[in-house]
Protein backbone atom coordinates (compact mmCIF):
# COMPACT_ATOMS: atom_id res chain seq x y z
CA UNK A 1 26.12 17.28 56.85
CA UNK A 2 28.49 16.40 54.13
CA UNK A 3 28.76 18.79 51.03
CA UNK A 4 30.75 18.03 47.95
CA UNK A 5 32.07 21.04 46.08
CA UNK A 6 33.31 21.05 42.37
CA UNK A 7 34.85 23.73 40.84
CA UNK A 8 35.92 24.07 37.15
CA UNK A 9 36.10 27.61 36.57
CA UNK A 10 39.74 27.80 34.08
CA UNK A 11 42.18 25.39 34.29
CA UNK A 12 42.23 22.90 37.46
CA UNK A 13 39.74 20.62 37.75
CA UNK A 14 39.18 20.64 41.83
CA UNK A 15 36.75 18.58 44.20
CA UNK A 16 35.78 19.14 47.93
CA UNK A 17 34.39 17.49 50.86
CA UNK A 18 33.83 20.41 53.45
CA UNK A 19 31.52 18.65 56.87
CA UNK A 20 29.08 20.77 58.98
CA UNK A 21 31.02 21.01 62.56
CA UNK A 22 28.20 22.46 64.98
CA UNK A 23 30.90 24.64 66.21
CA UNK A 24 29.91 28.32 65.89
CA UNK A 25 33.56 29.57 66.06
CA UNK A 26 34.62 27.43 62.57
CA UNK A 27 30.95 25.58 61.51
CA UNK A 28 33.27 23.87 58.78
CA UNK A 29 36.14 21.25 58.22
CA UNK A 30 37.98 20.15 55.12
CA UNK A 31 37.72 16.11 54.99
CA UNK A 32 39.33 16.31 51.93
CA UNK A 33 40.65 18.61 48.34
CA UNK A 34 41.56 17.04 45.06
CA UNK A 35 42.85 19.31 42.59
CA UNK A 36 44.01 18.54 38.92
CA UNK A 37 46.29 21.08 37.42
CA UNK A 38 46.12 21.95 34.02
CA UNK A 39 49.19 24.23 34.07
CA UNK A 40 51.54 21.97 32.15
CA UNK A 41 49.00 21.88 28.98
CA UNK A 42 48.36 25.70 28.66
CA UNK A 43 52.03 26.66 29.66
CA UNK A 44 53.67 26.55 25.99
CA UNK A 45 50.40 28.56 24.81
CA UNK A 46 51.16 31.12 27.53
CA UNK A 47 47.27 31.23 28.80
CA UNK A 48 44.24 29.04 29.05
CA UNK A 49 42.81 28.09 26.12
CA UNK A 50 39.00 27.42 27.18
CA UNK A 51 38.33 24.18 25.01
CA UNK A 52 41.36 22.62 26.25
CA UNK A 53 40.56 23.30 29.51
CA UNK A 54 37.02 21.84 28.66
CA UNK A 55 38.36 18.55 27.25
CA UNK A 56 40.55 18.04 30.39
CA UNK A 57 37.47 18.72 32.70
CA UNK A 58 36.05 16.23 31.10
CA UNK A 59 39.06 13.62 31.21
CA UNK A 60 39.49 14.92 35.25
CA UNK A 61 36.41 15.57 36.74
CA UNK A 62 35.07 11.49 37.73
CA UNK A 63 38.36 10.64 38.83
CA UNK A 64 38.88 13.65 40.68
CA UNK A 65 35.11 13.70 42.50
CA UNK A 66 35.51 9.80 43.07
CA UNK A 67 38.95 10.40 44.87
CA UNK A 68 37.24 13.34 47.17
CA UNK A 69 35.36 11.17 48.20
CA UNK A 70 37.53 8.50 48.95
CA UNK A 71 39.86 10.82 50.83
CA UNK A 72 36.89 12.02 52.76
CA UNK A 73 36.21 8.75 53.64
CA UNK A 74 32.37 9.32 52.49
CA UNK A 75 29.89 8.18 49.54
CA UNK A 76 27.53 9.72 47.44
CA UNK A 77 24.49 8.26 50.23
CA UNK A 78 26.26 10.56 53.11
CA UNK A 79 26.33 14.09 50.98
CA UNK A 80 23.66 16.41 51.82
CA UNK A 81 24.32 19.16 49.09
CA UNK A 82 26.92 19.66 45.95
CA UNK A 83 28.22 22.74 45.21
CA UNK A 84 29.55 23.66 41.75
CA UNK A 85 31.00 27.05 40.36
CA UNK A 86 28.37 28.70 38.15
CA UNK A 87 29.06 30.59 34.63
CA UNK A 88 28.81 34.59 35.47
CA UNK A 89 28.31 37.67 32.82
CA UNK A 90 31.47 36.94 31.47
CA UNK A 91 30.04 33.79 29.78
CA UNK A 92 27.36 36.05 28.20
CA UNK A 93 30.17 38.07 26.84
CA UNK A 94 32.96 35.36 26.12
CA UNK A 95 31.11 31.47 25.10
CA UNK A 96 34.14 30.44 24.78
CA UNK A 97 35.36 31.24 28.66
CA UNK A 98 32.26 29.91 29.73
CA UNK A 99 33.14 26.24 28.52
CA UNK A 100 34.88 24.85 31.60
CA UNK A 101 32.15 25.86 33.91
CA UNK A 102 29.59 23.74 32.05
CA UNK A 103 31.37 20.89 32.93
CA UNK A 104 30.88 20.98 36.66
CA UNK A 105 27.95 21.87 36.32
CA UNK A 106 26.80 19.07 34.25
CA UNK A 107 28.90 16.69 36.49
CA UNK A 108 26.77 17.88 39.30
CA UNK A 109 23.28 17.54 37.18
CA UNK A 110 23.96 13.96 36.22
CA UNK A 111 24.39 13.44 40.16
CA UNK A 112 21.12 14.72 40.85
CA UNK A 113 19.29 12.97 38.29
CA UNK A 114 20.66 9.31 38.84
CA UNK A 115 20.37 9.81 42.64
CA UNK A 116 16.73 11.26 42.23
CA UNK A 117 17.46 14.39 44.96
């Protein structure tokens, strides 16, 4: 089984293809991990800045998902599961650091409803 991962947590947009081995000693392999760095765009601020960060999710995360797949040599037919980082208690207490997460998260819902999983 194929999974695709997609994590948007702060600032780098990243995208995983992990495969199911069978092997008990290491039951996973990487076929492939994109990441898009964001460091260049929150440097001069000296931190991440969570609605930047959102608006270059958004810019990142199609090209970054279509080229893990690519590099994993897979489509959207051979993945059995997506993964994608979920907001935690500090969204609750911060929106604003919350804002990147949504985006992988809606990347992932928009999956599921065109493919009708």
């Amino acid at each position: 089984m194929l999974i695709l991962g997609i994590e948007t947590s702060c600032d780098e947009t990243s995208a995983a293809v992990v495969e199911e081995t069978g092997d008990t000693v290491r039951p996973w392999a990487i076929r492939s991990n994109v990441i898009a760095s964001q460091v260049p765009i929150h440097r001069e601020g000296g931190g991440v800045v969570p609605e930047l960060a959102s608006r270059q999710h958004i810019r990142d995360i199609c090209g970054v998902v279509e080229r893990a797949l690519t590099d994993a040599h897979g489509g959207w037919a051979d993945l059995g599961a997506i993964a994608v980082t979920l907001p935690t208690w500090r969204c609750a207490v911060d929106p604003q650091r919350g804002l990147p997460v949504w985006i992988g998260w809606d990347a992932d819902a928009s999956v599921v409803v065109e493919d009708d999983r």
